[in-house]
C-alpha atoms as a PDB file:
ATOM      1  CA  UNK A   1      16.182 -21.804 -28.886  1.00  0.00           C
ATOM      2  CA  UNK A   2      15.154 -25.524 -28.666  1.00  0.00           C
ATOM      3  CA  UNK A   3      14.617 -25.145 -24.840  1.00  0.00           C
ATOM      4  CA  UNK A   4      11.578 -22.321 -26.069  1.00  0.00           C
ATOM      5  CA  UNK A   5      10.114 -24.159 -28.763  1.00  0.00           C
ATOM      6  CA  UNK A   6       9.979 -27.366 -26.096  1.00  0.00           C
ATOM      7  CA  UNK A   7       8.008 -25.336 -23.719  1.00  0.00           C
ATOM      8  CA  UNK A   8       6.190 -22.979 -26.415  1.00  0.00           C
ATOM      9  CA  UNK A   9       4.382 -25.637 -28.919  1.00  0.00           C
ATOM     10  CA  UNK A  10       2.665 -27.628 -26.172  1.00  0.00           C
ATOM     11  CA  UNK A  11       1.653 -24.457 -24.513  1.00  0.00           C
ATOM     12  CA  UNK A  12      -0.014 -23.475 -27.724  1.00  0.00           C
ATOM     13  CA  UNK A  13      -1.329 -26.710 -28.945  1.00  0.00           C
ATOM     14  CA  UNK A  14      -2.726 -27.166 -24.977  1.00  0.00           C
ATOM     15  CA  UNK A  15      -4.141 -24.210 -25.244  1.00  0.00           C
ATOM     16  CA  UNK A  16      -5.889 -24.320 -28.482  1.00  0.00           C
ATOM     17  CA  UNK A  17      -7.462 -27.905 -27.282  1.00  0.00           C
ATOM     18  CA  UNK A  18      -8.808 -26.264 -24.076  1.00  0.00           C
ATOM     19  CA  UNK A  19     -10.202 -23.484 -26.322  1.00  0.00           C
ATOM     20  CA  UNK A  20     -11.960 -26.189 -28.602  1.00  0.00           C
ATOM     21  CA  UNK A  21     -13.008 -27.855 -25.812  1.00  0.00           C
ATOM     22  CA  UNK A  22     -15.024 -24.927 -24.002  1.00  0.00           C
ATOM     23  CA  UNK A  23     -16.618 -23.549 -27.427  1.00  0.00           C
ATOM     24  CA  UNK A  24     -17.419 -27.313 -28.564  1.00  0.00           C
ATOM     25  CA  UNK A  25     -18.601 -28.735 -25.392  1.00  0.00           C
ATOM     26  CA  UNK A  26     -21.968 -30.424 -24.850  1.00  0.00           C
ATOM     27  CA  UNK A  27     -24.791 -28.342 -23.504  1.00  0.00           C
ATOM     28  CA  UNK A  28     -25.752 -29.172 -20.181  1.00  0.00           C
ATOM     29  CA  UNK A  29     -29.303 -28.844 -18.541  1.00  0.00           C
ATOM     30  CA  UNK A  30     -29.587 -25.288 -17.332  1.00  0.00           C
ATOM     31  CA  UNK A  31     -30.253 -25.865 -13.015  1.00  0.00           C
ATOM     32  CA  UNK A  32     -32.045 -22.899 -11.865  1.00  0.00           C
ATOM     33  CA  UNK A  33     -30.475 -21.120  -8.681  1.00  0.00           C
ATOM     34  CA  UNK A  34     -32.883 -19.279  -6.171  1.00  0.00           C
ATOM     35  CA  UNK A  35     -33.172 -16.038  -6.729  1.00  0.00           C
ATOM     36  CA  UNK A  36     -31.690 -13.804  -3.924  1.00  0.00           C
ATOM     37  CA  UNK A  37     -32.946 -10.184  -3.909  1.00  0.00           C
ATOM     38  CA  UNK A  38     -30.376  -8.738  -1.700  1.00  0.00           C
ATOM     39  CA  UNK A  39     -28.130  -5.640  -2.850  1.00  0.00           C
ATOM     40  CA  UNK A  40     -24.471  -5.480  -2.272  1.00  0.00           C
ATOM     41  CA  UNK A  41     -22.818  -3.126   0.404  1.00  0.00           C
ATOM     42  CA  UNK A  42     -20.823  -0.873  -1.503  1.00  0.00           C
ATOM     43  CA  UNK A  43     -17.133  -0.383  -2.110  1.00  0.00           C
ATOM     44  CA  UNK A  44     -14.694   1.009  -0.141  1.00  0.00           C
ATOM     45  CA  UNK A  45     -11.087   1.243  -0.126  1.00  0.00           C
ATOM     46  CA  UNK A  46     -10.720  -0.216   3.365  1.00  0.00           C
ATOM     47  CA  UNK A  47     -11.618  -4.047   2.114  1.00  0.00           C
ATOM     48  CA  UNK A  48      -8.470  -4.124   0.175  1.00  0.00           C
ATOM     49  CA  UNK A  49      -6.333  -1.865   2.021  1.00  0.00           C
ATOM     50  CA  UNK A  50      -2.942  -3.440   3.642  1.00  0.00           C
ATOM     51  CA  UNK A  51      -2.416  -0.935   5.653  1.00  0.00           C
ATOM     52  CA  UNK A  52      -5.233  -1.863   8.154  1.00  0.00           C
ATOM     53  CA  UNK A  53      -3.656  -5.212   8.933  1.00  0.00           C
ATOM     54  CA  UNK A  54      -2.598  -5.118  12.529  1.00  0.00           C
ATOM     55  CA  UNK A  55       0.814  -6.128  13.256  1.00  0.00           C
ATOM     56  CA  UNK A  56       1.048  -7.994  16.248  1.00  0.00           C
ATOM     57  CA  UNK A  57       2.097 -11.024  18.081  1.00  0.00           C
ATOM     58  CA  UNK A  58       4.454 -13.677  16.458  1.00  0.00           C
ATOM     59  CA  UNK A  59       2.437 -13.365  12.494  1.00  0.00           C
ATOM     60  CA  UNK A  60       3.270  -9.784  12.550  1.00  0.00           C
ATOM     61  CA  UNK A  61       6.667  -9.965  13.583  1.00  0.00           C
ATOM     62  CA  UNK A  62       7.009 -12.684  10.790  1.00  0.00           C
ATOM     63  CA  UNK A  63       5.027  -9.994   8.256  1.00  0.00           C
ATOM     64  CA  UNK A  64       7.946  -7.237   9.172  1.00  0.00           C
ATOM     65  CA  UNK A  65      10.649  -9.577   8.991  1.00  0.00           C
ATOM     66  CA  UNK A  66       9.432 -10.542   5.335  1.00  0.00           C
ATOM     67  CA  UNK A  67       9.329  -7.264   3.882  1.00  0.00           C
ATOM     68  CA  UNK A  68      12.347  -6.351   5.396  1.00  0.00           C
ATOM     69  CA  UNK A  69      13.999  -9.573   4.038  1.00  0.00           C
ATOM     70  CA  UNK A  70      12.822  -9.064   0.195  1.00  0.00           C
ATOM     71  CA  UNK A  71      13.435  -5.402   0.536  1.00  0.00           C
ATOM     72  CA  UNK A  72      16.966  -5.890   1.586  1.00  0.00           C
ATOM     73  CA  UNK A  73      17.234  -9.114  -1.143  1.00  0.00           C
ATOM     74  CA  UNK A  74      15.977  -7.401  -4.081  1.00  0.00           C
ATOM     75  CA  UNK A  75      18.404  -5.176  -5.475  1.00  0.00           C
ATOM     76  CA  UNK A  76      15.994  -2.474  -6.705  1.00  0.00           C
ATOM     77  CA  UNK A  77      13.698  -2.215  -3.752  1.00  0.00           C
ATOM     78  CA  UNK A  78      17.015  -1.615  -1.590  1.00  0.00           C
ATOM     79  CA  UNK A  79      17.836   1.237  -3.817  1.00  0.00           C
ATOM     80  CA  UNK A  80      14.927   2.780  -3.769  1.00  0.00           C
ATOM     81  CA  UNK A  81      14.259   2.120  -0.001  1.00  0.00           C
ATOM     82  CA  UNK A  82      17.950   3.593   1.017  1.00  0.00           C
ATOM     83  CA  UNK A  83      16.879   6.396  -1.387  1.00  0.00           C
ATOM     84  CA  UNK A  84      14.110   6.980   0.295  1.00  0.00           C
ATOM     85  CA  UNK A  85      15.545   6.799   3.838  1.00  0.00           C
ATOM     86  CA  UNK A  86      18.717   9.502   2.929  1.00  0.00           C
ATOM     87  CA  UNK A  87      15.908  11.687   1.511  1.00  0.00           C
ATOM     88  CA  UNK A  88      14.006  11.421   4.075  1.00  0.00           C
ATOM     89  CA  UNK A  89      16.419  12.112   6.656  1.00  0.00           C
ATOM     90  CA  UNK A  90      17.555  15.049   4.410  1.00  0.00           C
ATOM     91  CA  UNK A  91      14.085  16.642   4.461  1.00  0.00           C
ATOM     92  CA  UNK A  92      13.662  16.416   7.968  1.00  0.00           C
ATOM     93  CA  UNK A  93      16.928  18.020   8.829  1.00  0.00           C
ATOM     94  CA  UNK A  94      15.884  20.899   6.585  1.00  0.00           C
ATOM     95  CA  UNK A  95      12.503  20.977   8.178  1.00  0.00           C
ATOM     96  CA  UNK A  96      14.085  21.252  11.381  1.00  0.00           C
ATOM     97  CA  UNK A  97      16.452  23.544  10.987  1.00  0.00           C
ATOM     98  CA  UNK A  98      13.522  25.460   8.979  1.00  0.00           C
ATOM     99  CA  UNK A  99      11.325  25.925  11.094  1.00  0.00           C
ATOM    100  CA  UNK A 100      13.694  26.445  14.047  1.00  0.00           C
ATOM    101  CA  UNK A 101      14.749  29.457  11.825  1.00  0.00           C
ATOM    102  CA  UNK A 102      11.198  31.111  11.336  1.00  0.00           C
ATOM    103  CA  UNK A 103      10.097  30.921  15.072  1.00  0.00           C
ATOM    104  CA  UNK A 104       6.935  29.898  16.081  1.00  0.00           C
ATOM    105  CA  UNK A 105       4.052  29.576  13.958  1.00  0.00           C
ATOM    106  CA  UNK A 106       2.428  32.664  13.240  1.00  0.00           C
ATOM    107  CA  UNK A 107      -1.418  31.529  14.519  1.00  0.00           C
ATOM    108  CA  UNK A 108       0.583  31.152  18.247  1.00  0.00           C
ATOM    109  CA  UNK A 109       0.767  34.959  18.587  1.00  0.00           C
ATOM    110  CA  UNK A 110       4.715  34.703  18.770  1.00  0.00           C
ATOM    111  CA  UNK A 111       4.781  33.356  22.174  1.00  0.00           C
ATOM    112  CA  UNK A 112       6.104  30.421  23.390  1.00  0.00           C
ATOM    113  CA  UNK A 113       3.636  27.985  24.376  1.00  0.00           C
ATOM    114  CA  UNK A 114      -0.033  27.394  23.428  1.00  0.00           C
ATOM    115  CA  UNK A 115      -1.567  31.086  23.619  1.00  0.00           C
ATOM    116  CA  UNK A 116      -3.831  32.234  21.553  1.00  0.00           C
ATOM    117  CA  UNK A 117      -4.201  35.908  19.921  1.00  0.00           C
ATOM    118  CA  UNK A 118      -6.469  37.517  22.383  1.00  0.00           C
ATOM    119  CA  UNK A 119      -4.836  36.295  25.877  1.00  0.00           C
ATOM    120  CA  UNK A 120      -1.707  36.148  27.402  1.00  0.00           C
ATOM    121  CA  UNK A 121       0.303  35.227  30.153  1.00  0.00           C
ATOM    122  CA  UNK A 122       1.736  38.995  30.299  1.00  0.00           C
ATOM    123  CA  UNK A 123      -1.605  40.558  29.693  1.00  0.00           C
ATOM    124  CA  UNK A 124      -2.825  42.108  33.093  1.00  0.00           C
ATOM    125  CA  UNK A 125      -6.846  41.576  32.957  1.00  0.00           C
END
C-alpha cells in the first residue's frame, strides 16, 4: 500500500498545483492571428484508415513482422487469432464442399463455363 500512496499523493498534489496554476495565471496580451477564410475538406474514413498503408520494401516487412510478433506474444490476441484461423479454415471447407454440392450457380444456366441463359454452346443457331 505504501508503494501507491508514494506515487498517488504527488500525483494529486502535482496535479492540483498545475490546475491552480492555469485558472490563476496572469493574463497575457491577446496577439491577433490573420484571419484565414478557407473551409476545411471534409472527412473521410480513408485519412485514418490503416488499411491503406502499403506494405512494401524493408518498413513493411518490419510492419508484418511486428504484428505478427505481439500477436504471437500476447496471450489473448493468439487465442483469438488461432480462433479465428480454425474457424476460418472450418468455414471454407464447408463452403467448399457446399457449393461443390449445389452445382453451379443458378444465373450460369447449369452449364459449365461462363454461358449465359439465352446462348449456348449446344444451341444450333
Amino acid at each position: 500500500m505504501e508503494p501507491l500512496l508514494i506515487i498517488l499523493i504527488p500525483g494529486i498534489a502535482g496535479g492540483l498545483l498545475v490546475a491552480f496554476f492555469l485558472v490563476y495565471r496572469p493574463a497575457r496580451p491577446a496577439v491577433s492571428a490573420p484571419v484565414v477564410r478557407r473551409t476545411l475538406p471534409p472527412t473521410s474514413p480513408s485519412l485514418i484508415n490503416m488499411a491503406r498503408i502499403q506494405i512494401d520494401g524493408v518498413g513493411g516487412l518490419g510492419m508484418v513482422a511486428m504484428a505478427m510478433a505481439v500477436a504471437i506474444s500476447v496471450p489473448w490476441i493468439r487465442l483469438s487469432v488461432s480462433v479465428g484461423f480454425v474457424l476460418g479454415a472450418v468455414v471454407a471447407a464447408a463452403l467448399i464442399t457446399w457449393r461443390r454440392r449445389s452445382g453451379p450457380l443458378t444465373s450460369s444456366s447449369r452449364h459449365a463455363g461462363a454461358h449465359s441463359d439465352s446462348w449456348s454452346w449446344d444451341d444450333p443457331d
